[in-house]
Protein backbone atom coordinates (compact mmCIF):
# COMPACT_ATOMS: atom_id res chain seq x y z
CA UNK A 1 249.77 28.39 206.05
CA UNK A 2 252.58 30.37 204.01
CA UNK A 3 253.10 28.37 200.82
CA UNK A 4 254.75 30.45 199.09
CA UNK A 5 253.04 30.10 195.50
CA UNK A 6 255.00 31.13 192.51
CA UNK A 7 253.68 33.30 190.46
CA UNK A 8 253.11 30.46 187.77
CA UNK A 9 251.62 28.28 190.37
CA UNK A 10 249.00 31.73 191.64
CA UNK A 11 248.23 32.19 188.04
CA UNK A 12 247.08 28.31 187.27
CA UNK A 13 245.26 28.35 190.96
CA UNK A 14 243.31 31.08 189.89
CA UNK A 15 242.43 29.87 186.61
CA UNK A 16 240.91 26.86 188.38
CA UNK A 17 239.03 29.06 190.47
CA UNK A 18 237.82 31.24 188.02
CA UNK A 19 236.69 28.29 185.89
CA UNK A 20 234.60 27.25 188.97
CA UNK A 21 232.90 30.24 190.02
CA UNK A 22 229.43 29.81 189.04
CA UNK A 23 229.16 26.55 189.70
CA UNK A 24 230.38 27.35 193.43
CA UNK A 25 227.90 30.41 193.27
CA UNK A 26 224.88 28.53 192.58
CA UNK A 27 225.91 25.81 195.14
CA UNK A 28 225.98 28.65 197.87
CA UNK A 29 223.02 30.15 196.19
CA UNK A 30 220.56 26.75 196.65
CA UNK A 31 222.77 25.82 200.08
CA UNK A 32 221.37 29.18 201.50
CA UNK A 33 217.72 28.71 199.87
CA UNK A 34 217.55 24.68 201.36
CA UNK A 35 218.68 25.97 204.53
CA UNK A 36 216.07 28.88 204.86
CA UNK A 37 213.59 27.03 203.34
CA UNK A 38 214.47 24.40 206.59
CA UNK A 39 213.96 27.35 208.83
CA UNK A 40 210.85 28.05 207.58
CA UNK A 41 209.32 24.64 208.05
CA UNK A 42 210.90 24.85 211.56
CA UNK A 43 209.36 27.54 212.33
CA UNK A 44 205.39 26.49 211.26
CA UNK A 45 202.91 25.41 213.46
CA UNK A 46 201.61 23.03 211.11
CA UNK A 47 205.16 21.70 209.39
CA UNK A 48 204.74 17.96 209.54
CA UNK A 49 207.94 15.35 210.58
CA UNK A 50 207.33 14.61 207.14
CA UNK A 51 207.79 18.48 205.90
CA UNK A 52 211.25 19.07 208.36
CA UNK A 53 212.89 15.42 206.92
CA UNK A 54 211.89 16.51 203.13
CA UNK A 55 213.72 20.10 204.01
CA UNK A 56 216.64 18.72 205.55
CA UNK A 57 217.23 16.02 202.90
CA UNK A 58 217.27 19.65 200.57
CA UNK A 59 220.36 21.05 202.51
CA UNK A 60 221.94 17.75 202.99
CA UNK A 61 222.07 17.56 199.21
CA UNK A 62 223.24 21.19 198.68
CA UNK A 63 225.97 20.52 201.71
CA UNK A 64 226.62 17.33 199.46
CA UNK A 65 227.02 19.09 196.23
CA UNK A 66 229.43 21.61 197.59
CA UNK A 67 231.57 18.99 199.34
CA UNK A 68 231.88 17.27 195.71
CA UNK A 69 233.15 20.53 194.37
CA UNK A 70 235.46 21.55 196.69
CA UNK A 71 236.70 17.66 195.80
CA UNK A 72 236.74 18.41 192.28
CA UNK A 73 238.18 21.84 192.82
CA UNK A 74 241.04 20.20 195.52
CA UNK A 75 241.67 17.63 193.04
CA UNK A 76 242.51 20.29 190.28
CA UNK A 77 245.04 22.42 192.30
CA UNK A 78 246.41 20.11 194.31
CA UNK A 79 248.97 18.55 191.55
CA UNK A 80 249.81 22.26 190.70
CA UNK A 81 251.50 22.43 193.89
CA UNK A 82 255.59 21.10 194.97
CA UNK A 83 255.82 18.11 196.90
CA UNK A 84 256.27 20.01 200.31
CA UNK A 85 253.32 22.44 199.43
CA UNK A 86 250.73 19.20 199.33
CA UNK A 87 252.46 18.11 202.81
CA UNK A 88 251.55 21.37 204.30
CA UNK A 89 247.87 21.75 202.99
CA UNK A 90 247.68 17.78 204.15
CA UNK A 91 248.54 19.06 207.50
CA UNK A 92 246.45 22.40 207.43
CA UNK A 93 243.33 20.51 206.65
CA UNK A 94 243.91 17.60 209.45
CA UNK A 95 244.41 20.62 211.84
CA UNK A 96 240.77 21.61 210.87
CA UNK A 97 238.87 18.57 210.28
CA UNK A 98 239.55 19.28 207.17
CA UNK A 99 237.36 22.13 206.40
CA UNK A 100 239.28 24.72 205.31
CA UNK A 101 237.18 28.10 205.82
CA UNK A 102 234.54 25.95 207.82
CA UNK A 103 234.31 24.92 211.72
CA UNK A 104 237.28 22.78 213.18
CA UNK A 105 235.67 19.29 213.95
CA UNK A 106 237.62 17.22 216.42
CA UNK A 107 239.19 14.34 214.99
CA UNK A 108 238.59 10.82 216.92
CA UNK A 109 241.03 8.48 217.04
């Protein structure tokens, strides 16, 4: 998608983005430790159903905690950007299930 940003527009973006950074780095951070932590308990002889639901519980909170920052973060740049810009990112994110760098999820009807 070609949005063609001002320079104003890249400059306030970025800010937002910058002002986010380590709060988006420790979100991947503990993501990526719930996650191998998962793997782990997969991987044990002994790990109980108990063990594997407490693990996954940890990344489904860290997956929840990043989808309420890229929230916060959308909800920050989004009124930076012209009428026809929001249209387009609208239509980007429907076009991938509305993850943006993630997998495209087929919508149902």
């Amino acid at each position: 998608v070609e949005l063609k940003l001002t320079p104003e527009q890249q400059e306030k973006i970025l800010e937002v983005l910058r002002k986010h950074r380590n709060d988006f780095e420790e979100t991947f951070r503990n993501l990526g430790e719930a996650r191998r932590k998962l793997e782990d308990t997969l991987s044990r002889d002994n790990a109980t159903e108990a063990d594997v639901r407490e693990a996954h519980k940890a990344v489904a909170a860290a997956q929840e905690d990043l989808a309420v920052l890229r929230m916060k973060i959308r909800r920050e740049i989004m009124p930076i950007l012209t009428e026809q810009q929001r249209a387009m990112v609208q239509s980007w994110l429907a076009e991938r299930g509305a993850m943006p760098f993630g997998r495209k999820h087929p919508r149902t009807p």
